[in-house]
C-alpha atoms as a PDB file:
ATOM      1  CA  UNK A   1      18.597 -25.615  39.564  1.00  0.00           C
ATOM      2  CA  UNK A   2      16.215 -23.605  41.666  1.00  0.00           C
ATOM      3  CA  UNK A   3      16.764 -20.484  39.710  1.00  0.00           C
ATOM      4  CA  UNK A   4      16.716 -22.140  36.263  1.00  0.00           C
ATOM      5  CA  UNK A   5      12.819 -23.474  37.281  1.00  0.00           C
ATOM      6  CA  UNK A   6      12.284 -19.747  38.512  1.00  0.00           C
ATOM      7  CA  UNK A   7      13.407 -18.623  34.719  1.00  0.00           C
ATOM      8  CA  UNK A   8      11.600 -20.763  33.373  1.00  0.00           C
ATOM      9  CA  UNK A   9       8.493 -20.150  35.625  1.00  0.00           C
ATOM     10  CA  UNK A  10       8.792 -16.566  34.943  1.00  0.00           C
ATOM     11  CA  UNK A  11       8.999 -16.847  31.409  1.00  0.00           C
ATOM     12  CA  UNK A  12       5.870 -19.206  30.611  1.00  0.00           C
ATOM     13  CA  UNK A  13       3.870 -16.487  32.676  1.00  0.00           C
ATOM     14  CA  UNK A  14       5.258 -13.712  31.063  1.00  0.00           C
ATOM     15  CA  UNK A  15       3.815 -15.955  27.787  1.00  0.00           C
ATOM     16  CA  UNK A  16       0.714 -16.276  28.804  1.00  0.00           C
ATOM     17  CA  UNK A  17      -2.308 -14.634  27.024  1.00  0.00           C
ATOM     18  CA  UNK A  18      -3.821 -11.420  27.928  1.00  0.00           C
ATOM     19  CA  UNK A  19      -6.957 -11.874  30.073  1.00  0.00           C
ATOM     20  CA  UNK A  20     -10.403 -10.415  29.242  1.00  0.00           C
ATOM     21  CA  UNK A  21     -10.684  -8.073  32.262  1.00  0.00           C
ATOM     22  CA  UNK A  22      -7.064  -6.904  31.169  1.00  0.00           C
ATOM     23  CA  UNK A  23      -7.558  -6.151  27.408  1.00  0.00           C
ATOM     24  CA  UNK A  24     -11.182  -4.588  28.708  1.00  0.00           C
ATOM     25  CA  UNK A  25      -9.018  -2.183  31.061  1.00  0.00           C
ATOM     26  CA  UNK A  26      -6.206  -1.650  28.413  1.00  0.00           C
ATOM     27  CA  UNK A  27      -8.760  -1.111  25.287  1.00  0.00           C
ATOM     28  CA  UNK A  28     -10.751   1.678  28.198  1.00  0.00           C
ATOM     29  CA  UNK A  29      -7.437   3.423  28.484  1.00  0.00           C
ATOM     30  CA  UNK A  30      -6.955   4.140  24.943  1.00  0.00           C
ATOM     31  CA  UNK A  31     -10.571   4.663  24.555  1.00  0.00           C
ATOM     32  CA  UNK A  32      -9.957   7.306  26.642  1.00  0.00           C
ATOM     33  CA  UNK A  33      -6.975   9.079  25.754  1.00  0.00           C
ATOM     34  CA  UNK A  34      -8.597   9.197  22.177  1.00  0.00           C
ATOM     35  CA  UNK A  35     -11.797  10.786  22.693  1.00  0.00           C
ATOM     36  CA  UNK A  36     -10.987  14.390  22.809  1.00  0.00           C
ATOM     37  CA  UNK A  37      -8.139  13.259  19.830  1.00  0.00           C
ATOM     38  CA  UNK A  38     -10.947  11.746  17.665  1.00  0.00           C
ATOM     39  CA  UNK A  39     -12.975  15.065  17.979  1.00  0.00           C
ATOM     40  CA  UNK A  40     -10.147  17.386  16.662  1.00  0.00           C
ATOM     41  CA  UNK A  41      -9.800  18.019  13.140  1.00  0.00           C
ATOM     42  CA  UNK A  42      -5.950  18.942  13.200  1.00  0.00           C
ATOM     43  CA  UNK A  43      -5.105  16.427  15.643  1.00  0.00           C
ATOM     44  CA  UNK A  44      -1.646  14.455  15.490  1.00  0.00           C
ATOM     45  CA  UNK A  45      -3.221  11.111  14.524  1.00  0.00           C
ATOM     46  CA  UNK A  46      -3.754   9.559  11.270  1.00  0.00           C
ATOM     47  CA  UNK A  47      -7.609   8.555  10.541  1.00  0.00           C
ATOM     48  CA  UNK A  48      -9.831   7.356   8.132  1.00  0.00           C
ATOM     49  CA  UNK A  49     -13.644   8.355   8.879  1.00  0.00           C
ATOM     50  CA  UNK A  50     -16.490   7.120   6.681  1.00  0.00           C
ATOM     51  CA  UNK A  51     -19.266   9.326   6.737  1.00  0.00           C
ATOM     52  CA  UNK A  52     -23.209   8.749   5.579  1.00  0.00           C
ATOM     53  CA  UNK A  53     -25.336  11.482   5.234  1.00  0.00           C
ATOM     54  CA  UNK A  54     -29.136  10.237   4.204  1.00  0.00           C
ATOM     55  CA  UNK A  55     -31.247  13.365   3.107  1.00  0.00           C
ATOM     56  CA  UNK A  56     -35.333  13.422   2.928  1.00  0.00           C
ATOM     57  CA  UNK A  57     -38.134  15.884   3.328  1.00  0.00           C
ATOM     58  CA  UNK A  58     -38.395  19.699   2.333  1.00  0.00           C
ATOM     59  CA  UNK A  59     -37.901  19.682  -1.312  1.00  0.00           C
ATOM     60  CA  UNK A  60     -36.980  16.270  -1.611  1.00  0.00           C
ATOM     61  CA  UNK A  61     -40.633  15.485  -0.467  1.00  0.00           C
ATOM     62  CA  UNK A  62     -40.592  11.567  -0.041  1.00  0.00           C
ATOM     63  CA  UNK A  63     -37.234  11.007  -2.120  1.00  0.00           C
ATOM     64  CA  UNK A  64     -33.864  10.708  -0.709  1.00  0.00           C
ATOM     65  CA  UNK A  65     -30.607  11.901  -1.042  1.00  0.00           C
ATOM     66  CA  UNK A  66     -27.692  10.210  -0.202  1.00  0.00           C
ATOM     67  CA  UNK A  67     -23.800  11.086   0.055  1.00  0.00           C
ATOM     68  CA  UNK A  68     -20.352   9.174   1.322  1.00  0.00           C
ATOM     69  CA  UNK A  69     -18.033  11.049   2.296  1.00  0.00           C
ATOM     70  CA  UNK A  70     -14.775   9.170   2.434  1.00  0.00           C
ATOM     71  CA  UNK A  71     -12.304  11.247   4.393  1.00  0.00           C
ATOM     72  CA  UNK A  72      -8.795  10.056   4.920  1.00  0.00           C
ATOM     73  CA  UNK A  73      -6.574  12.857   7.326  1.00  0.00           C
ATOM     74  CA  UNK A  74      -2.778  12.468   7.442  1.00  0.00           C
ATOM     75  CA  UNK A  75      -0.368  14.447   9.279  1.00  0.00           C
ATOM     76  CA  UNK A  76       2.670  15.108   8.146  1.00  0.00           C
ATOM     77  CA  UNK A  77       5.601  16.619  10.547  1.00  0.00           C
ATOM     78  CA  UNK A  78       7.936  19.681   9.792  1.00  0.00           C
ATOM     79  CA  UNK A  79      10.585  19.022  11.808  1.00  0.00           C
ATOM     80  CA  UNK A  80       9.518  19.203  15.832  1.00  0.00           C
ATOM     81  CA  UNK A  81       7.238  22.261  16.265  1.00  0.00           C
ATOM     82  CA  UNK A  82       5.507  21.989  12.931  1.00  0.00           C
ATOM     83  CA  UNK A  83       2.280  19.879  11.495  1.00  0.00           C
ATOM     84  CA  UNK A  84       0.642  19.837   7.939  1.00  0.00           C
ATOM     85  CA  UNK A  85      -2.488  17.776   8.606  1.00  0.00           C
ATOM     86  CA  UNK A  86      -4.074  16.628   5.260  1.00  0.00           C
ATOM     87  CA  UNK A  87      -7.688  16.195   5.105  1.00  0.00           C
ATOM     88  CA  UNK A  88      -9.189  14.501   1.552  1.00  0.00           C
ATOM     89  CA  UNK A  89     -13.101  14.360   0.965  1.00  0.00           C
ATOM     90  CA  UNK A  90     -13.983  12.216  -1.465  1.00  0.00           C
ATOM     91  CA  UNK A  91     -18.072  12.146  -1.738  1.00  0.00           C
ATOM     92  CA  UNK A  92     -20.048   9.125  -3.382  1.00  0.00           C
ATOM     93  CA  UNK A  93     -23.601  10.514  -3.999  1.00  0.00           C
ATOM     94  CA  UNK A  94     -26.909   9.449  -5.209  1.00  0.00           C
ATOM     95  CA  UNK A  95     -29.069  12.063  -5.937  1.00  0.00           C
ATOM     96  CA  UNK A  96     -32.895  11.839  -6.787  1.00  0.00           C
ATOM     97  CA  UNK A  97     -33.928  12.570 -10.400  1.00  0.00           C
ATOM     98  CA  UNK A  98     -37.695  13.965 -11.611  1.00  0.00           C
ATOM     99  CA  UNK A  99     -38.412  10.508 -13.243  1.00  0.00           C
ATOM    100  CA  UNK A 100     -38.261   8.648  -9.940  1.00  0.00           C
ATOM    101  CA  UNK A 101     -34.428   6.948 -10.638  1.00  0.00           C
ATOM    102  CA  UNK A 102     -31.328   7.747  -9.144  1.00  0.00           C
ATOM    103  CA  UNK A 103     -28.338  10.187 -10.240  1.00  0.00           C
ATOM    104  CA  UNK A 104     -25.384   8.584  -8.822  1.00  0.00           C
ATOM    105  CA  UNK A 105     -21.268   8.671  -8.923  1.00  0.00           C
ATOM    106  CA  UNK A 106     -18.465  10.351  -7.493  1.00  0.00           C
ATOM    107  CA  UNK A 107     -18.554  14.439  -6.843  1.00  0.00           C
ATOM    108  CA  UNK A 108     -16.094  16.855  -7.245  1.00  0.00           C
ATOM    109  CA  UNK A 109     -12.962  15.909  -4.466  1.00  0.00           C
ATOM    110  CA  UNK A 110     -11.819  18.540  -1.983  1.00  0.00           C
ATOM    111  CA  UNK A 111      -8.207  18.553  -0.587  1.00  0.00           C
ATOM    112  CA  UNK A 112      -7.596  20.721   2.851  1.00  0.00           C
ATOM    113  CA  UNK A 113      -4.284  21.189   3.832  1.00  0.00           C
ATOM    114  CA  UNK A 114      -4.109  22.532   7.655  1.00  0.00           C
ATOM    115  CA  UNK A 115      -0.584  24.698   9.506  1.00  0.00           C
ATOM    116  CA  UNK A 116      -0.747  23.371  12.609  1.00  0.00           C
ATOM    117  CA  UNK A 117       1.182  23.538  16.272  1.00  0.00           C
ATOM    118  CA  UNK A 118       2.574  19.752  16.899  1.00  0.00           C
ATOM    119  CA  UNK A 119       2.743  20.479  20.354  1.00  0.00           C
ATOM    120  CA  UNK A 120      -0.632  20.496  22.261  1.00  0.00           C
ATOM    121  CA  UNK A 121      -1.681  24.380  23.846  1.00  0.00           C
ATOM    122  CA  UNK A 122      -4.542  25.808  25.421  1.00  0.00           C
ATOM    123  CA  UNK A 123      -6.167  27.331  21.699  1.00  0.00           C
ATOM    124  CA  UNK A 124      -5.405  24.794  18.824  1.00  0.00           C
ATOM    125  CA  UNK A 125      -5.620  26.314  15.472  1.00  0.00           C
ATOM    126  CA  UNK A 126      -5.183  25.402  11.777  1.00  0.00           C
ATOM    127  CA  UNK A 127      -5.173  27.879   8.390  1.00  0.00           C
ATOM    128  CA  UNK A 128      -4.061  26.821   4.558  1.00  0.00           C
ATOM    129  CA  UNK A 129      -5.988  26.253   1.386  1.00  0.00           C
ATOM    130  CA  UNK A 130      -8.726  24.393   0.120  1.00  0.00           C
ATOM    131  CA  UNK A 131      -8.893  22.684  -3.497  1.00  0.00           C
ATOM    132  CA  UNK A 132     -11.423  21.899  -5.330  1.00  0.00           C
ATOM    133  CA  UNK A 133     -11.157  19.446  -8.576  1.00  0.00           C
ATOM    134  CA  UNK A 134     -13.527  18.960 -11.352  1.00  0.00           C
ATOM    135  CA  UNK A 135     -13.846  14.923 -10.531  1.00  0.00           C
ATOM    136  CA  UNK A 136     -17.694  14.673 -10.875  1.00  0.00           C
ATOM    137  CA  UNK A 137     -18.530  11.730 -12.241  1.00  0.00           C
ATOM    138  CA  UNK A 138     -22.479  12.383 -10.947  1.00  0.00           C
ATOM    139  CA  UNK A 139     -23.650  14.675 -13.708  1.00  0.00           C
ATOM    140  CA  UNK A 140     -26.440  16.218 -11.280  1.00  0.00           C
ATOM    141  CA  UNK A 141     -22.965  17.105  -8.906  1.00  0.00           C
ATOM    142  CA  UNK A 142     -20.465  17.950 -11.355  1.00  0.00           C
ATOM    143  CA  UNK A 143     -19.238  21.833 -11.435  1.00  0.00           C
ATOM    144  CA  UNK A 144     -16.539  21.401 -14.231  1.00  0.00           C
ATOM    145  CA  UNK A 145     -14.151  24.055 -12.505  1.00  0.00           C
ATOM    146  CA  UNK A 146     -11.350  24.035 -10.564  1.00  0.00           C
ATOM    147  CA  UNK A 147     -11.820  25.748  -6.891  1.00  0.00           C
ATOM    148  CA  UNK A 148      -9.331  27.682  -4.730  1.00  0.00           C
ATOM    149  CA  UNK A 149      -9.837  29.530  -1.107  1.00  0.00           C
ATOM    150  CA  UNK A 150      -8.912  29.708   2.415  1.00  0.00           C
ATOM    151  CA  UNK A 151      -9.506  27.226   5.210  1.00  0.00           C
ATOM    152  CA  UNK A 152      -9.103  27.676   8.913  1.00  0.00           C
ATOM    153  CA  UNK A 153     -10.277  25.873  12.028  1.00  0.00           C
ATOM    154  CA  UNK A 154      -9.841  26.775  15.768  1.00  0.00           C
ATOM    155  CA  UNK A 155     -10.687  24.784  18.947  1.00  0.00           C
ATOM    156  CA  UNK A 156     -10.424  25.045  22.850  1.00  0.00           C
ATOM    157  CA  UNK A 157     -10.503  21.660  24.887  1.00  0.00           C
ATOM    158  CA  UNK A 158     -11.436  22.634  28.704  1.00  0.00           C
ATOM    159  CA  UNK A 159     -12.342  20.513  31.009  1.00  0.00           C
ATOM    160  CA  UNK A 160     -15.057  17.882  29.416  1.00  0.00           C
ATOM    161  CA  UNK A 161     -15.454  19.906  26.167  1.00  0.00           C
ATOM    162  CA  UNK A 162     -14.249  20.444  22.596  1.00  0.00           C
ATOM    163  CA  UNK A 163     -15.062  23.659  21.283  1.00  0.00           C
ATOM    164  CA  UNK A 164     -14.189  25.180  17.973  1.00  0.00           C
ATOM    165  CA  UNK A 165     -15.167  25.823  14.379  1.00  0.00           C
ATOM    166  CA  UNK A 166     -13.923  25.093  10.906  1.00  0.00           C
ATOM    167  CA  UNK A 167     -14.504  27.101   7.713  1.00  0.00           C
ATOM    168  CA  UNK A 168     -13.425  28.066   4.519  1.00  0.00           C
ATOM    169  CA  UNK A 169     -14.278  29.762   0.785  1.00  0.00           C
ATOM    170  CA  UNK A 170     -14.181  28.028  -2.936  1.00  0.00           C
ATOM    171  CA  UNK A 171     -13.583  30.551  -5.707  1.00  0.00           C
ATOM    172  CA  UNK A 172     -13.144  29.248  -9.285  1.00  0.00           C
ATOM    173  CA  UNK A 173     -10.240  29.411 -10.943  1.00  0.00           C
ATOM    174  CA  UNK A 174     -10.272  27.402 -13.822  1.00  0.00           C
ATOM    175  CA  UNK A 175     -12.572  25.636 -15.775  1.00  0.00           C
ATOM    176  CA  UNK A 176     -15.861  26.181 -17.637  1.00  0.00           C
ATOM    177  CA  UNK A 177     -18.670  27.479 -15.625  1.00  0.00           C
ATOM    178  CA  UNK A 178     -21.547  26.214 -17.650  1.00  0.00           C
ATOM    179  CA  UNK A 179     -23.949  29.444 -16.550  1.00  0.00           C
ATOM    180  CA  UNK A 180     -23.147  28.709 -12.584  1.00  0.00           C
ATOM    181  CA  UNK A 181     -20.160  29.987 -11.188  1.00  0.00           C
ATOM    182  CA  UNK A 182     -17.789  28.001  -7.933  1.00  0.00           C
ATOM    183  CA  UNK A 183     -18.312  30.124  -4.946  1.00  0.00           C
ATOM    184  CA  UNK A 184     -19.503  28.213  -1.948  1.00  0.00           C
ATOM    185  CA  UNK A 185     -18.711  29.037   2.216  1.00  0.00           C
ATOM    186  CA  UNK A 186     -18.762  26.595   4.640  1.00  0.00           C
ATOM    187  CA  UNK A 187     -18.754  27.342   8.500  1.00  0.00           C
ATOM    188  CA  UNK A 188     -18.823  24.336  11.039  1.00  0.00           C
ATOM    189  CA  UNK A 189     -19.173  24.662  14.665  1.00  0.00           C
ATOM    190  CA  UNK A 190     -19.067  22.319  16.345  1.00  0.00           C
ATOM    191  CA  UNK A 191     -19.352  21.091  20.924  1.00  0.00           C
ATOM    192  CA  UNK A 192     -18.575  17.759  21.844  1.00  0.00           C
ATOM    193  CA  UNK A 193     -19.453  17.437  25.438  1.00  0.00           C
ATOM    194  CA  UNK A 194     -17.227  13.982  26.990  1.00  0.00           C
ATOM    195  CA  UNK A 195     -19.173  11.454  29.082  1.00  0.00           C
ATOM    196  CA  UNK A 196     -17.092   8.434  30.356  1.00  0.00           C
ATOM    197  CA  UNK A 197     -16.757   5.245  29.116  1.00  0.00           C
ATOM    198  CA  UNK A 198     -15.760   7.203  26.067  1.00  0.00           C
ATOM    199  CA  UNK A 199     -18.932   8.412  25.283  1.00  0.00           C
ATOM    200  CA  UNK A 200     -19.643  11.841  23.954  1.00  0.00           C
ATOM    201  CA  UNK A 201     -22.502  14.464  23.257  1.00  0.00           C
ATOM    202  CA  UNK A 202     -21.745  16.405  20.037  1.00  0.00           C
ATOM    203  CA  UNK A 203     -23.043  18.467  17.684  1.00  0.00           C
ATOM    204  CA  UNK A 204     -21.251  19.601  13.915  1.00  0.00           C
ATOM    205  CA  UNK A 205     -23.702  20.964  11.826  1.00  0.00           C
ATOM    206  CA  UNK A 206     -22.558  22.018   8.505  1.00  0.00           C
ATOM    207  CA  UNK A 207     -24.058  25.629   6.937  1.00  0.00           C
ATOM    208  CA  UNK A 208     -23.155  26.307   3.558  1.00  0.00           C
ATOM    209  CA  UNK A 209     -23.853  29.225   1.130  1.00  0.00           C
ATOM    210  CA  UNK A 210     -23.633  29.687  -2.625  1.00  0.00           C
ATOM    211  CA  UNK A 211     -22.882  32.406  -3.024  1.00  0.00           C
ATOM    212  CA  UNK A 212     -23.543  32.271  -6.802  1.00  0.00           C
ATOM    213  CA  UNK A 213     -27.706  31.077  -6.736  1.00  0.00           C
ATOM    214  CA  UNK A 214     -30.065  33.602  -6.497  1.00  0.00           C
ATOM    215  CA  UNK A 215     -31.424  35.253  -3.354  1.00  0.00           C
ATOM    216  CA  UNK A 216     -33.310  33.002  -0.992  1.00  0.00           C
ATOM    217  CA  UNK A 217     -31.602  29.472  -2.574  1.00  0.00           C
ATOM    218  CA  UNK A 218     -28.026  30.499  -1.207  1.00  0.00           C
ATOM    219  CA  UNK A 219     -28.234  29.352   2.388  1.00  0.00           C
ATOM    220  CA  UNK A 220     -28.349  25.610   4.351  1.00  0.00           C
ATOM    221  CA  UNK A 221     -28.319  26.428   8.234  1.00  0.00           C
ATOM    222  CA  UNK A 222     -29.043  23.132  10.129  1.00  0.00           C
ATOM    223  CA  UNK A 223     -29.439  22.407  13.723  1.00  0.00           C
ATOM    224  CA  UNK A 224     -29.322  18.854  16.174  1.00  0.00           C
ATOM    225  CA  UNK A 225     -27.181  16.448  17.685  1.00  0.00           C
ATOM    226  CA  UNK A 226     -26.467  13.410  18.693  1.00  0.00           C
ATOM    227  CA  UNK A 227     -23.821  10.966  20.150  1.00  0.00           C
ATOM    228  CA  UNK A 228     -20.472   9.266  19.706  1.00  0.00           C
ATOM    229  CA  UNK A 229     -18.383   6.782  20.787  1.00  0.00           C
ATOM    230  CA  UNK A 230     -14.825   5.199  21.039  1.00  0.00           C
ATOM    231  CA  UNK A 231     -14.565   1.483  21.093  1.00  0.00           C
ATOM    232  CA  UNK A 232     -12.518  -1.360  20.050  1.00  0.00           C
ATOM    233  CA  UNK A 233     -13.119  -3.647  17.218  1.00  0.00           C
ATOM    234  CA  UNK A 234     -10.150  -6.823  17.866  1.00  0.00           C
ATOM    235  CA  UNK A 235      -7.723  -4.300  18.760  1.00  0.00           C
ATOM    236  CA  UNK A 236      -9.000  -1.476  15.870  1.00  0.00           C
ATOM    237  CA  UNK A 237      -9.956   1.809  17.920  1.00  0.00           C
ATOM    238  CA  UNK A 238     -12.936   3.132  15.978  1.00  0.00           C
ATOM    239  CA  UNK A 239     -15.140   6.387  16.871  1.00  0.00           C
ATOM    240  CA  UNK A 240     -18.714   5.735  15.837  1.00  0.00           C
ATOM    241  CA  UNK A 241     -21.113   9.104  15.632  1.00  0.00           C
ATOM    242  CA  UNK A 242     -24.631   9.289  15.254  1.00  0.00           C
ATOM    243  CA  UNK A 243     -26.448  12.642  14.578  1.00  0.00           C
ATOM    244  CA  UNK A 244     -29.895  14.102  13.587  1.00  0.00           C
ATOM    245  CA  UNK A 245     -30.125  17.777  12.017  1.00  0.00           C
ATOM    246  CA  UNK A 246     -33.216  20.115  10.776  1.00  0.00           C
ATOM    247  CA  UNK A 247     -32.170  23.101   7.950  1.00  0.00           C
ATOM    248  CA  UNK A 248     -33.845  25.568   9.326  1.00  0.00           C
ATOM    249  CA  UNK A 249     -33.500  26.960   5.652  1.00  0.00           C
ATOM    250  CA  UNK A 250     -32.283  25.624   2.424  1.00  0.00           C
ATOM    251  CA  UNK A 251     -32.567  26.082  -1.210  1.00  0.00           C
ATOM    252  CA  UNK A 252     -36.565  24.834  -2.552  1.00  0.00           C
ATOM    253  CA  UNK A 253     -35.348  21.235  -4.210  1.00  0.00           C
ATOM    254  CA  UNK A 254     -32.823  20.652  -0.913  1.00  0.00           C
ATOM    255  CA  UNK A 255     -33.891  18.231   2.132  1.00  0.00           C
ATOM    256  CA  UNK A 256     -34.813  19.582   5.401  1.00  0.00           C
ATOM    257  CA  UNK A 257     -33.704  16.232   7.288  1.00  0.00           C
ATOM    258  CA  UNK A 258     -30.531  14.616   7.461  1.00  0.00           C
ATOM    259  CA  UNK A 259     -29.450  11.639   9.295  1.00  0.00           C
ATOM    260  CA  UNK A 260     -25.310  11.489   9.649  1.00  0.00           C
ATOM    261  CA  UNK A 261     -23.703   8.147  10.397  1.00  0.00           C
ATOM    262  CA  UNK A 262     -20.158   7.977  10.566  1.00  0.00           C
ATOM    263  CA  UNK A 263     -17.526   5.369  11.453  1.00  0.00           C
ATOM    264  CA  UNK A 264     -14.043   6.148  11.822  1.00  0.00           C
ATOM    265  CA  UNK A 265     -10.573   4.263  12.162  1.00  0.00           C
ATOM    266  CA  UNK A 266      -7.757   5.915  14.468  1.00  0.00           C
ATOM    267  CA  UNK A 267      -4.170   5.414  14.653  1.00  0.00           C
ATOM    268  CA  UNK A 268      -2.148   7.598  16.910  1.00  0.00           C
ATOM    269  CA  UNK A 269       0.808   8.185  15.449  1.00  0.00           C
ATOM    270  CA  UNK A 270       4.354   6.992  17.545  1.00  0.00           C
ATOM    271  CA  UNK A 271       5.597  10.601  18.856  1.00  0.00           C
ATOM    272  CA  UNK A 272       1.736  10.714  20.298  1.00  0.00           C
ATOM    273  CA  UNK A 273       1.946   7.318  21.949  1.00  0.00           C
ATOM    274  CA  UNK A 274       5.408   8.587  23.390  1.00  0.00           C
ATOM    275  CA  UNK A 275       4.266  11.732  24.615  1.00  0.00           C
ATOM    276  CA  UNK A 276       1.245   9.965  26.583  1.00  0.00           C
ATOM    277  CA  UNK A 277       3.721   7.515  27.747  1.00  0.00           C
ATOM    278  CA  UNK A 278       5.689  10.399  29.186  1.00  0.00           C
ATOM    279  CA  UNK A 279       3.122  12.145  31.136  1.00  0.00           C
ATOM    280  CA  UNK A 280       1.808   9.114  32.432  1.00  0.00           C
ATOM    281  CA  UNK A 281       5.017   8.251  33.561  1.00  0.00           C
ATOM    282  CA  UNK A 282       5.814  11.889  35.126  1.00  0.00           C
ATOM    283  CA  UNK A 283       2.727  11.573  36.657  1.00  0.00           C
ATOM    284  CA  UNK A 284       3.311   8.700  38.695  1.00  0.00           C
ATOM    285  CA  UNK A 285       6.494  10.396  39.964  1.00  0.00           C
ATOM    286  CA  UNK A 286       4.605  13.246  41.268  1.00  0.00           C
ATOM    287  CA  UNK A 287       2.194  10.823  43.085  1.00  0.00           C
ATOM    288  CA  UNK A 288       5.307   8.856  44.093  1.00  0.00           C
ATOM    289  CA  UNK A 289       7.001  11.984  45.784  1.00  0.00           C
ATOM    290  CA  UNK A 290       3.763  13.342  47.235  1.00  0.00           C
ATOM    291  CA  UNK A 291       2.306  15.533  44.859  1.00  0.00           C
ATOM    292  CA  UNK A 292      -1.173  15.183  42.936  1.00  0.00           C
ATOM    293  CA  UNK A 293      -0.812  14.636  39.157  1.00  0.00           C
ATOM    294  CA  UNK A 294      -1.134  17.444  37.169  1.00  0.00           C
ATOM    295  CA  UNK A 295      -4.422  17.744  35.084  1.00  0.00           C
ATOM    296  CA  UNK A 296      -4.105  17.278  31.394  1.00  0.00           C
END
């Protein structure tokens, strides 16, 4: 009888429901784990950022600009050693017209498709191609060509930081023209510097060049920074970012401010969640036998 009430005892506490303090510690744990995750762009872990760019000033004088970039990334194994890490942009803009209104719709879509390590090493890297398809439903945005190029990216992750860059080149091949022909380069640095509590100082400014406008209206080379941060929404893990840039230079009828807002939902995928588990676990057998954990 005694050990059926002990059962029993031990069963309505295993049911009971997860305290505040606990959830708080668990959700900071993940937190965490995903910051330097969240701030690699061929990392093992599906996610779905939303990003708002709000343009003003320089040529845009007292109008704004205004694009959503919807962004869905998806890896995709090749057997154990192997990633392809799929990264859609799919921009909603609203673009200021002489008259006073506002241009808006859908701009051409851009599919990167990244060859990628699955396991984690001291230099991560990433190289396939970039697509570009005539979707433009903006007129003001649309190119009417089909794009093709090379896209790479490259990062180191010591200590607190996140270094690395992303770029890549859009050549047409296909489609009409219309008097301006698809050739555009994108580089993107970018430093995340990791505070805890899952906070972050980062910086990703975009410069782009067309390499197809005339001398002087080719280049956008901005500079700033901001914050980020990983929290929980229920049990969601989101990473918010907040970010200020100046172009130093940009094409006459461009902006010279932008303001970048950008939410994003994470899922580490299972092998990622198993991998953690493992290292956590081997590291509590080193402190078990005597030895300090190793540093991740």
């Amino acid at each position: 009888m005694l050990v059926l009430l002990i059962a029993v005892a031990g069963a309505l506490q295993a049911q009971q429901p997860e305290t505040d303090s606990a959830r708080s510690e668990r959700h900071a744990k993940t937190e965490a784990s995903l910051a330097k995750a969240a701030q690699n762009p061929v990392a093992n872990m599906v996610s779905l950022p939303l990003q708002y760019n709000y343009y003003t000033g320089g040529g845009l004088d007292s109008a704004s600009e205004m694009v959503l970039n919807l962004e869905p990334v998806l890896p995709l194994p090749i057997g154990k050693r192997w990633l392809i890490v799929s990264r859609t942009i799919v921009p909603f803009t609203s673009v200021p017209l002489p008259n006073g209104r506002q241009s808006g719709g859908i701009a051409d879509i851009q599919e990167q498709a990244y060859l990628t390590s699955a396991k984690p090493s001291k230099f991560t890297w990433g190289v396939g191609p970039v697509f570009s398809f005539p979707t433009a439903t903006n007129p003001v945005a649309r190119t009417g060509q089909w794009g093709l190029g090379p896209t790479a990216v490259g990062l180191v992750m010591p200590g607190h930081w996140v270094i690395g860059a992303l770029a890549n080149n859009i050549w047409r091949i296909g489609g009409a023209a219309h008097g301006h022909v698809l050739n555009t380069f994108t580089l993107q640095p970018f430093v995340n510097y990791n505070l805890p509590n899952a906070w972050a100082i980062s910086t990703g400014p975009i410069y782009t060049s067309d390499w197809s406008a005339p001398e002087g209206q080719r280049w956008t080379a901005p500079i700033g920074l901001g914050v980020s941060k990983i929290t929980h929404i229920a049990e969601q893990p989101l990473n918010f970012v907040i970010q200020y840039y100046h172009n130093l230079t940009h094409p006459d009828l461009a902006g010279s401010d932008q303001m970048r807002f950008q939410a994003s939902f994470l899922w580490p995928t299972a092998a990622v969640m198993a991998e953690k588990k493992k290292e956590e676990q081997l590291a509590k057998e080193r402190a078990a036998g005597g030895q300090k954990p190793a540093k991740p």
